[in-house]
PDB file of N, CA and C in Angstrom:
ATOM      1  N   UNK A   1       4.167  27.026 -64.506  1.00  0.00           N
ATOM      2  CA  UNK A   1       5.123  27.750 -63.686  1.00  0.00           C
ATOM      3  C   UNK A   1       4.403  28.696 -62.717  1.00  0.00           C
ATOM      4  N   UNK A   2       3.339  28.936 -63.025  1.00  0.00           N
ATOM      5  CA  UNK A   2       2.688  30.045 -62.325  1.00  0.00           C
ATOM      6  C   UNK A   2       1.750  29.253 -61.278  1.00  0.00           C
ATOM      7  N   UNK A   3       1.551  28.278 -61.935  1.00  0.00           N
ATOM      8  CA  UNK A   3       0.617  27.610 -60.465  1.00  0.00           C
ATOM      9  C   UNK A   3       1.863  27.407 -59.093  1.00  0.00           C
ATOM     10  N   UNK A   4       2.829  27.325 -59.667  1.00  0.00           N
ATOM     11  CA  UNK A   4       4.046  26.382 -58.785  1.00  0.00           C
ATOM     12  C   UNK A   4       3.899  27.470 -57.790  1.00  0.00           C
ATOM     13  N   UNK A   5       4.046  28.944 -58.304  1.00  0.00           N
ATOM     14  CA  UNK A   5       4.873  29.860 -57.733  1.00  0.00           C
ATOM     15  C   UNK A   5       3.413  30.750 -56.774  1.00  0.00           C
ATOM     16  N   UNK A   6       2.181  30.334 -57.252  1.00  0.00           N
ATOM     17  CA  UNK A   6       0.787  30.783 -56.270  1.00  0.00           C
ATOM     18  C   UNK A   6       1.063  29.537 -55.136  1.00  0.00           C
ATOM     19  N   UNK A   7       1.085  28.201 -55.521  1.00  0.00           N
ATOM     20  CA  UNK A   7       1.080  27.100 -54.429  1.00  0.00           C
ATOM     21  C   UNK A   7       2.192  27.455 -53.111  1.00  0.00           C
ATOM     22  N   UNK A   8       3.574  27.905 -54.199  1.00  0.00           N
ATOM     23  CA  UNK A   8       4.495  28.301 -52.699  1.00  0.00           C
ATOM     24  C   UNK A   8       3.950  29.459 -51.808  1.00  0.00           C
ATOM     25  N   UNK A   9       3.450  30.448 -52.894  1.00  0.00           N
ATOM     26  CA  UNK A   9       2.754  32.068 -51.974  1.00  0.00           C
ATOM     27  C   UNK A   9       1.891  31.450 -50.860  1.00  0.00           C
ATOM     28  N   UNK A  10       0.920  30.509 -50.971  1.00  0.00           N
ATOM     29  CA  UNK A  10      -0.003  30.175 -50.398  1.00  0.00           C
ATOM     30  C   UNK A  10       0.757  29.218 -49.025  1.00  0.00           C
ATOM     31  N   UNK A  11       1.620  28.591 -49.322  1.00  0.00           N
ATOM     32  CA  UNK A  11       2.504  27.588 -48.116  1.00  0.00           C
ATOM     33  C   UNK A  11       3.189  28.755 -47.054  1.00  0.00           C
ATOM     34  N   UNK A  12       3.856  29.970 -47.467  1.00  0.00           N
ATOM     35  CA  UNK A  12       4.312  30.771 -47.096  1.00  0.00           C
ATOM     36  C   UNK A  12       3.087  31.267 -46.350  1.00  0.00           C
ATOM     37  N   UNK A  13       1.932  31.471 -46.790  1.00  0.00           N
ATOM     38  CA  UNK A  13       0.791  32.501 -46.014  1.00  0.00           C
ATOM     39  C   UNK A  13       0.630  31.817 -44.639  1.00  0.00           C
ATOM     40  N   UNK A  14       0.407  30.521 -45.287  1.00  0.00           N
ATOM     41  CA  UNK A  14      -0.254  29.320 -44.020  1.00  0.00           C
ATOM     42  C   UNK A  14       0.747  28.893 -43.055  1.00  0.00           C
ATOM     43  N   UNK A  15       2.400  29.185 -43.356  1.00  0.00           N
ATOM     44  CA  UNK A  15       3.135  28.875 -42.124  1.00  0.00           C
ATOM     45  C   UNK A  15       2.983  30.399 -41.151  1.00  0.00           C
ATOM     46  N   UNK A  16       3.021  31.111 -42.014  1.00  0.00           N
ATOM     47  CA  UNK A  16       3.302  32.627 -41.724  1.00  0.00           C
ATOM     48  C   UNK A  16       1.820  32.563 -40.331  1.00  0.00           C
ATOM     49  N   UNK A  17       1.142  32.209 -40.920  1.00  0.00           N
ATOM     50  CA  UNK A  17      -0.585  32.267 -39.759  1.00  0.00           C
ATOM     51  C   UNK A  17      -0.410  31.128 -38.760  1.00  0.00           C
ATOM     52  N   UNK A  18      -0.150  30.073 -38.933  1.00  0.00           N
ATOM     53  CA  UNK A  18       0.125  29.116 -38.013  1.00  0.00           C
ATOM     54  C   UNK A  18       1.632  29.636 -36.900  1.00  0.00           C
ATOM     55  N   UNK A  19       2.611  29.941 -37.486  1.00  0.00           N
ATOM     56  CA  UNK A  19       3.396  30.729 -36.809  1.00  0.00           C
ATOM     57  C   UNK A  19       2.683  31.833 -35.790  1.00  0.00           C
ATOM     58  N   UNK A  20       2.247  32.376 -36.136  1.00  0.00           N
ATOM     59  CA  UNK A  20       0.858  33.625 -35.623  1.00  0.00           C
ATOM     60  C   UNK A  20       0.632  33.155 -34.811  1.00  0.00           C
ATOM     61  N   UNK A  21      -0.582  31.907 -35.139  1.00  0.00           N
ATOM     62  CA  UNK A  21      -1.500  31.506 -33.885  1.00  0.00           C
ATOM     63  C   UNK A  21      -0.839  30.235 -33.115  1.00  0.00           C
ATOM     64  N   UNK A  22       0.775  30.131 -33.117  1.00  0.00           N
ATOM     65  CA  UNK A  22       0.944  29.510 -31.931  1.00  0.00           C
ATOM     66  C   UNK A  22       0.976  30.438 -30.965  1.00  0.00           C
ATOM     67  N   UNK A  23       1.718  31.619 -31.150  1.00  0.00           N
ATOM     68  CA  UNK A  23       2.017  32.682 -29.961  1.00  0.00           C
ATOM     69  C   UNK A  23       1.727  32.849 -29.042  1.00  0.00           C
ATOM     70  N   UNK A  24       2.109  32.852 -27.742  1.00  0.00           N
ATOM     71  CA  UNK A  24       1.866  33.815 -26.765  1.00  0.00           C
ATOM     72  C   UNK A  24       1.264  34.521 -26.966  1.00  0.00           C
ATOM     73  N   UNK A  25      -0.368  35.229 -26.535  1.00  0.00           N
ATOM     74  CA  UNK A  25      -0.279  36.548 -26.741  1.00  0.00           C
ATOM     75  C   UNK A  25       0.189  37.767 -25.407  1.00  0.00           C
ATOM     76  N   UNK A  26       0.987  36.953 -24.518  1.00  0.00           N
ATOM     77  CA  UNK A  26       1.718  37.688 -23.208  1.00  0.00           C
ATOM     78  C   UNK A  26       2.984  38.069 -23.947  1.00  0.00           C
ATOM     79  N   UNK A  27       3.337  37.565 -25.451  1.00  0.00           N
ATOM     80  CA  UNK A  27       4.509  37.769 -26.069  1.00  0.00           C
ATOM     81  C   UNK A  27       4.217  38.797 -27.026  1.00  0.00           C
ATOM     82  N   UNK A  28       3.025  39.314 -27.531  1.00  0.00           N
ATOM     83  CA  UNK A  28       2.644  40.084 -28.464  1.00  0.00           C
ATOM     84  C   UNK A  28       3.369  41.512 -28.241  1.00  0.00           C
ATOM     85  N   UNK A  29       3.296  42.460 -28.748  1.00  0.00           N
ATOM     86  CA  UNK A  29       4.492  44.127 -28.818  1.00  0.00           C
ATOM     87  C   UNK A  29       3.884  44.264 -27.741  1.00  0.00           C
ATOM     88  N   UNK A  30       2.055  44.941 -27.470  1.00  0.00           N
ATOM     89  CA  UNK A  30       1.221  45.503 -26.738  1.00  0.00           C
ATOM     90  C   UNK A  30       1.008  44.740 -25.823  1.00  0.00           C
ATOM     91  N   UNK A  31       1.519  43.804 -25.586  1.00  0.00           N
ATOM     92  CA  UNK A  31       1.046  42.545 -24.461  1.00  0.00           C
ATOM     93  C   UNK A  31      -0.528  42.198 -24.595  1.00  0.00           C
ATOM     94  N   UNK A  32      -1.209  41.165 -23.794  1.00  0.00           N
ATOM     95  CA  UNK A  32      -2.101  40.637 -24.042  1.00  0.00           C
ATOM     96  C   UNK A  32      -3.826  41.419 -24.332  1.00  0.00           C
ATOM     97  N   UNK A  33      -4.120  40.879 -25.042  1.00  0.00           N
ATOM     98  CA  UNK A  33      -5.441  42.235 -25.000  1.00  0.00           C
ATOM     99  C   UNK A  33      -6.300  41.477 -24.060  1.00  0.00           C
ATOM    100  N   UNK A  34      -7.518  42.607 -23.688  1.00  0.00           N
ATOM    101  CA  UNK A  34      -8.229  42.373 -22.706  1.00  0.00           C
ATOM    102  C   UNK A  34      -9.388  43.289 -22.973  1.00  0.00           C
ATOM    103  N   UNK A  35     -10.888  42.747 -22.039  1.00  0.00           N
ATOM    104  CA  UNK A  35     -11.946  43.826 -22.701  1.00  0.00           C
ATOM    105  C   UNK A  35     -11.786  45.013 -21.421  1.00  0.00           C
ATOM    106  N   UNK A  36     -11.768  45.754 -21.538  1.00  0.00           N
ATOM    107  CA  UNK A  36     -11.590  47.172 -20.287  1.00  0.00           C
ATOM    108  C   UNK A  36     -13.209  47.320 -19.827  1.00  0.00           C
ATOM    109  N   UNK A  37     -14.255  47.031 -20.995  1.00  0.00           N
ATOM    110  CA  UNK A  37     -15.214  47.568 -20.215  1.00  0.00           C
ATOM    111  C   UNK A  37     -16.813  46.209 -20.693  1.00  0.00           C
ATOM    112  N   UNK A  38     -17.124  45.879 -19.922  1.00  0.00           N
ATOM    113  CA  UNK A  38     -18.365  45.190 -20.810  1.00  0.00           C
ATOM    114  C   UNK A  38     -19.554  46.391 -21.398  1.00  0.00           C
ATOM    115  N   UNK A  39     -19.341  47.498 -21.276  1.00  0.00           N
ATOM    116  CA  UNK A  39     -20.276  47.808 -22.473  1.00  0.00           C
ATOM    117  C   UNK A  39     -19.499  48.671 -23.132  1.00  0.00           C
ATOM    118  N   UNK A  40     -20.038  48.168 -24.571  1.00  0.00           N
ATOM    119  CA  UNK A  40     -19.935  48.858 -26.174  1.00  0.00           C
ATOM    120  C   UNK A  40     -19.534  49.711 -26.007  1.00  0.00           C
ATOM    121  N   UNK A  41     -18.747  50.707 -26.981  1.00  0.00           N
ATOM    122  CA  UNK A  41     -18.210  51.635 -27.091  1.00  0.00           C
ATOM    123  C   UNK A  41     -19.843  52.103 -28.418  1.00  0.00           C
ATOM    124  N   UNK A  42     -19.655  51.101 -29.126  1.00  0.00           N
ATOM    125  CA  UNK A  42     -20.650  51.885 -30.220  1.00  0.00           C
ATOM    126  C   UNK A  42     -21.393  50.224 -29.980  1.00  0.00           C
ATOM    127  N   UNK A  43     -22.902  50.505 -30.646  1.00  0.00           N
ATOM    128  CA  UNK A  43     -23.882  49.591 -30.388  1.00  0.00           C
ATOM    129  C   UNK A  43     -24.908  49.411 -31.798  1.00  0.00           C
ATOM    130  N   UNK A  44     -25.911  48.591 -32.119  1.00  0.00           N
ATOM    131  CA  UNK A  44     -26.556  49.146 -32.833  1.00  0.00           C
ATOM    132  C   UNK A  44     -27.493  50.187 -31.934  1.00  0.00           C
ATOM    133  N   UNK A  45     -28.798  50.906 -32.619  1.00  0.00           N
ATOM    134  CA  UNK A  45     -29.482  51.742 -31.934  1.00  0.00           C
ATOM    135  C   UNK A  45     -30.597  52.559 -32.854  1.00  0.00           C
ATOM    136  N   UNK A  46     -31.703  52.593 -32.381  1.00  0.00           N
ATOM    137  CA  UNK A  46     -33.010  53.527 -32.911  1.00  0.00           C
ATOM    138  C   UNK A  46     -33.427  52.573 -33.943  1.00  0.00           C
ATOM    139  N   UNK A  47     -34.208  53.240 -34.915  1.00  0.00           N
ATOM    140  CA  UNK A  47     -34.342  52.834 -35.935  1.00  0.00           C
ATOM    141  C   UNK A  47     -34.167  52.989 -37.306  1.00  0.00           C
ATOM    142  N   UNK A  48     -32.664  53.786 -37.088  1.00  0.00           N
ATOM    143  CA  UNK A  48     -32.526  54.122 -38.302  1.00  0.00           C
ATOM    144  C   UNK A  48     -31.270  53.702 -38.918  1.00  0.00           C
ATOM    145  N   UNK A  49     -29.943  54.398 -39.554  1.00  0.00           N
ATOM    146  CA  UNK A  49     -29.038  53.881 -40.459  1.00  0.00           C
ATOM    147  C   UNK A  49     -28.203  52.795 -39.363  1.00  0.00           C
ATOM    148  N   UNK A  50     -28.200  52.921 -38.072  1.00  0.00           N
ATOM    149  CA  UNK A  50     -27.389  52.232 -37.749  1.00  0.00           C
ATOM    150  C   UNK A  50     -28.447  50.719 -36.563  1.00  0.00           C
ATOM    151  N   UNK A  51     -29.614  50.736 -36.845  1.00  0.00           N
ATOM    152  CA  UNK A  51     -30.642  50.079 -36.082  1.00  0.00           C
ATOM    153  C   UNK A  51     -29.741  48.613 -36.090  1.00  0.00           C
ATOM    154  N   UNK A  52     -29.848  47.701 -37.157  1.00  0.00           N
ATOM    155  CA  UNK A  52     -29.110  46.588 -37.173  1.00  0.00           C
ATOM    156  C   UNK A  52     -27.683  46.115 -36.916  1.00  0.00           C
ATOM    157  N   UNK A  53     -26.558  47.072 -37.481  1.00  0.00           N
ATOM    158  CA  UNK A  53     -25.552  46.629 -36.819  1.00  0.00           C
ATOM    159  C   UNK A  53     -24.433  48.084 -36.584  1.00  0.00           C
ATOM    160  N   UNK A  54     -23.544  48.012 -35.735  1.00  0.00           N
ATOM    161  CA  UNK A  54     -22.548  49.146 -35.776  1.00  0.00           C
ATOM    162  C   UNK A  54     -20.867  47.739 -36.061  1.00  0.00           C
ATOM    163  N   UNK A  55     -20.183  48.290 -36.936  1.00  0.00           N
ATOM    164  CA  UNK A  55     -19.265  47.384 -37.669  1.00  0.00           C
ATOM    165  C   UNK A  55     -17.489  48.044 -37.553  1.00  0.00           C
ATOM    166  N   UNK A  56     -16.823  47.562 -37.133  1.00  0.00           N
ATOM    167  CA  UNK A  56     -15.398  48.343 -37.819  1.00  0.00           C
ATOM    168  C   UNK A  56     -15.103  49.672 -37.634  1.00  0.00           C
ATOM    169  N   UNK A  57     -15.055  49.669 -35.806  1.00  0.00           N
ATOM    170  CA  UNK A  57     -14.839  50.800 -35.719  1.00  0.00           C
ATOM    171  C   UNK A  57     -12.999  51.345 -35.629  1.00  0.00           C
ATOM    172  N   UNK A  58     -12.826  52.490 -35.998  1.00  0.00           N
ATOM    173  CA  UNK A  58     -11.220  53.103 -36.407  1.00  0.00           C
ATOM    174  C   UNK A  58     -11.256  54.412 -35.802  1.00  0.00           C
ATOM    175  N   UNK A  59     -10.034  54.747 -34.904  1.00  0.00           N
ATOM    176  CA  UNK A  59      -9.727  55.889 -34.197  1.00  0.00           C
ATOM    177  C   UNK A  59      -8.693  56.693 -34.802  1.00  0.00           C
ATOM    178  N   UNK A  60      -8.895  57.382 -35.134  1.00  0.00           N
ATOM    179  CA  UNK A  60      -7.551  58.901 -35.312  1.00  0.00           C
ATOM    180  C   UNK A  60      -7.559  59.751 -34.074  1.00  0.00           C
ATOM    181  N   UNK A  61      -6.602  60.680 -34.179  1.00  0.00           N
ATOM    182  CA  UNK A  61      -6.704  62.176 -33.568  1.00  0.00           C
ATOM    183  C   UNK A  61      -6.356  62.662 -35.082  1.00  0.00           C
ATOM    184  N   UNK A  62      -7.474  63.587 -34.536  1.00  0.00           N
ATOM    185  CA  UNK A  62      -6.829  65.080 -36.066  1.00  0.00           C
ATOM    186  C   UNK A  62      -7.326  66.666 -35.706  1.00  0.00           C
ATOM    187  N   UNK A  63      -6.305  66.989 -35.986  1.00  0.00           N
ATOM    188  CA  UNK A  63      -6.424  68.434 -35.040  1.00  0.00           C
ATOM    189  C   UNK A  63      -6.612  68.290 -33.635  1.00  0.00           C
ATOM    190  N   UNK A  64      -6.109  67.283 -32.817  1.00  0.00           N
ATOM    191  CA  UNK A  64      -5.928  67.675 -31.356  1.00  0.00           C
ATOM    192  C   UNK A  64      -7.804  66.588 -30.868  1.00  0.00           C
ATOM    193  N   UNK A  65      -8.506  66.221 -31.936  1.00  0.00           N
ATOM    194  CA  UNK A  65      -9.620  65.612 -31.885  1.00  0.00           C
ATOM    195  C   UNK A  65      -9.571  64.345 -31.689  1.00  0.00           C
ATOM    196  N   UNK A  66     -10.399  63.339 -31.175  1.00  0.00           N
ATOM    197  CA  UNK A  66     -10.383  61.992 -31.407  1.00  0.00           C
ATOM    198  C   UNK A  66     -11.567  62.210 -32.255  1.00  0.00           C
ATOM    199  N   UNK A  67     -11.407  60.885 -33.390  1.00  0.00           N
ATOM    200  CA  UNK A  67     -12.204  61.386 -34.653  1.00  0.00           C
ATOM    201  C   UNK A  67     -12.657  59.560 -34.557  1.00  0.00           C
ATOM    202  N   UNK A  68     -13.888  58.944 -34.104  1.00  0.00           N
ATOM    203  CA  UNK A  68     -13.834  57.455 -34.723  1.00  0.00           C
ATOM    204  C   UNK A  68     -15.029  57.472 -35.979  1.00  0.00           C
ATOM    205  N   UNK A  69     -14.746  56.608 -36.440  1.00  0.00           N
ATOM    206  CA  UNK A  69     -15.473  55.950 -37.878  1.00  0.00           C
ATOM    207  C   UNK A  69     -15.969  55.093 -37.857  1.00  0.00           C
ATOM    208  N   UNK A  70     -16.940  54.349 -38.249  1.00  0.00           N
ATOM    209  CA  UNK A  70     -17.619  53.425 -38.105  1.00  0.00           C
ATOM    210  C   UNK A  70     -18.679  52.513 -39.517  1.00  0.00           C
ATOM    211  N   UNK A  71     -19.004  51.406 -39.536  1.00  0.00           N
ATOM    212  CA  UNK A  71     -19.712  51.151 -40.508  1.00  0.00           C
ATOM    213  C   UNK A  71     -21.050  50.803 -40.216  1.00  0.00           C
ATOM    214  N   UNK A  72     -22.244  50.930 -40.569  1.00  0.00           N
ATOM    215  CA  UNK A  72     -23.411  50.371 -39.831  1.00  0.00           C
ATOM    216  C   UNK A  72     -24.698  50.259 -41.248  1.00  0.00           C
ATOM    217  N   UNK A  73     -25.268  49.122 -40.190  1.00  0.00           N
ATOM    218  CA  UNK A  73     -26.648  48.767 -41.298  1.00  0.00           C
ATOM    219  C   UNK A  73     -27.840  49.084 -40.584  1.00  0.00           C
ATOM    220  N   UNK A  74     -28.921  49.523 -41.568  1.00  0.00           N
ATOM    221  CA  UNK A  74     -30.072  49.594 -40.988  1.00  0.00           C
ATOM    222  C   UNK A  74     -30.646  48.142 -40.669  1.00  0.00           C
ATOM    223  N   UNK A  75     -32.028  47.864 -40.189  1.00  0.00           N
ATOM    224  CA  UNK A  75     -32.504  46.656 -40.166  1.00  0.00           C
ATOM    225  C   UNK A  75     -32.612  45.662 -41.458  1.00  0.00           C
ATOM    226  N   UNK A  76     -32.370  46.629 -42.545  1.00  0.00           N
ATOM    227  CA  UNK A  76     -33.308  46.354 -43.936  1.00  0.00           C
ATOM    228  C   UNK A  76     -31.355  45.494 -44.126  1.00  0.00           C
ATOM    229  N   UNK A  77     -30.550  45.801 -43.905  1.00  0.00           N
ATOM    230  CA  UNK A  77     -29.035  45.299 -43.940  1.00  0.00           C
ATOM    231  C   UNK A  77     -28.812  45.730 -45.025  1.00  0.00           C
ATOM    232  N   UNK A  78     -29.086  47.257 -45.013  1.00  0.00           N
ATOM    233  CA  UNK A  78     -28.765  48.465 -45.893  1.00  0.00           C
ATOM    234  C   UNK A  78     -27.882  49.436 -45.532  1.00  0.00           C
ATOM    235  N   UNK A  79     -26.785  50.031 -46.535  1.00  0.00           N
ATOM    236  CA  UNK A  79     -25.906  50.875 -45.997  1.00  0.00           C
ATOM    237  C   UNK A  79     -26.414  52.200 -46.657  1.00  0.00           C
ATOM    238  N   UNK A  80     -26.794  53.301 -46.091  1.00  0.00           N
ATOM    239  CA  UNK A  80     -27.628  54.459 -46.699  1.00  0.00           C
ATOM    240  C   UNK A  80     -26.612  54.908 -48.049  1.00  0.00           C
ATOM    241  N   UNK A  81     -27.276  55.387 -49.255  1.00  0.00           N
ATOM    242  CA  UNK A  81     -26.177  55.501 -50.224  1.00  0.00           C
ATOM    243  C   UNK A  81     -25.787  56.971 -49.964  1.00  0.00           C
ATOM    244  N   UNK A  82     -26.177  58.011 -49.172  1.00  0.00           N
ATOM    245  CA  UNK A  82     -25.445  59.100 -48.672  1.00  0.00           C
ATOM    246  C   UNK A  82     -24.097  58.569 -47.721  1.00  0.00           C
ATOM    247  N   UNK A  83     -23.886  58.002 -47.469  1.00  0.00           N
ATOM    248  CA  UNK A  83     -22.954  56.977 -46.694  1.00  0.00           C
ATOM    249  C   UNK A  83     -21.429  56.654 -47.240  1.00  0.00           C
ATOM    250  N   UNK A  84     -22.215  55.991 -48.617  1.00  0.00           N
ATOM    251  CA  UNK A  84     -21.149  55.281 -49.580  1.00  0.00           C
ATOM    252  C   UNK A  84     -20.711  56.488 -50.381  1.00  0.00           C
ATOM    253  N   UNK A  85     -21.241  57.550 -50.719  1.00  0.00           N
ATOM    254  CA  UNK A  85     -20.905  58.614 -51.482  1.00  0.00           C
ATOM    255  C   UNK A  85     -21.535  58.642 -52.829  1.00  0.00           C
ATOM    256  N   UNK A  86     -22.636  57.765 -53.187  1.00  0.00           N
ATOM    257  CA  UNK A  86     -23.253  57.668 -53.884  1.00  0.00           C
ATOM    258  C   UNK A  86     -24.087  58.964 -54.635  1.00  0.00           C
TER     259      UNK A  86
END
């Protein structure tokens, strides 16, 4: 009974994404995306925590601030464990 009822979850996911990627994206809420600038907002750089890659970057405002976040690896494709909260 339980396989039945993962097999339908899974039919549901895959119409749900195919539905998705027929779209328009001139039909999307925000209308179509586009790149505004050819260079990076964030990059890798130097040689240190972020030398190899800059990953997943996320914007807030807080307190009146723009605040972004970011994930990055050194070359070694190490995330510093001061980082992780280690």
């Amino acid at each position: 009974m339980m396989h039945l009822f993962q097999f339908k979850n899974c039919l549901r996911l895959f119409a749900l994404l195919l539905a998705l990627a027929s779209q328009d994206s001139a039909s999307w809420p925000f209308g179509a995306w586009h790149r505004v600038s050819e260079t990076p907002i964030i990059a890798p750089q130097g040689e240190g925590w972020e030398a190899a890659g800059t990953f997943n970057p996320s914007v807030i405002v807080r307190k009146g601030k723009i605040v972004m976040l970011y994930r990055a690896q050194d070359k070694g494709g190490h995330i510093p464990a001061w980082l992780c909260g280690q």
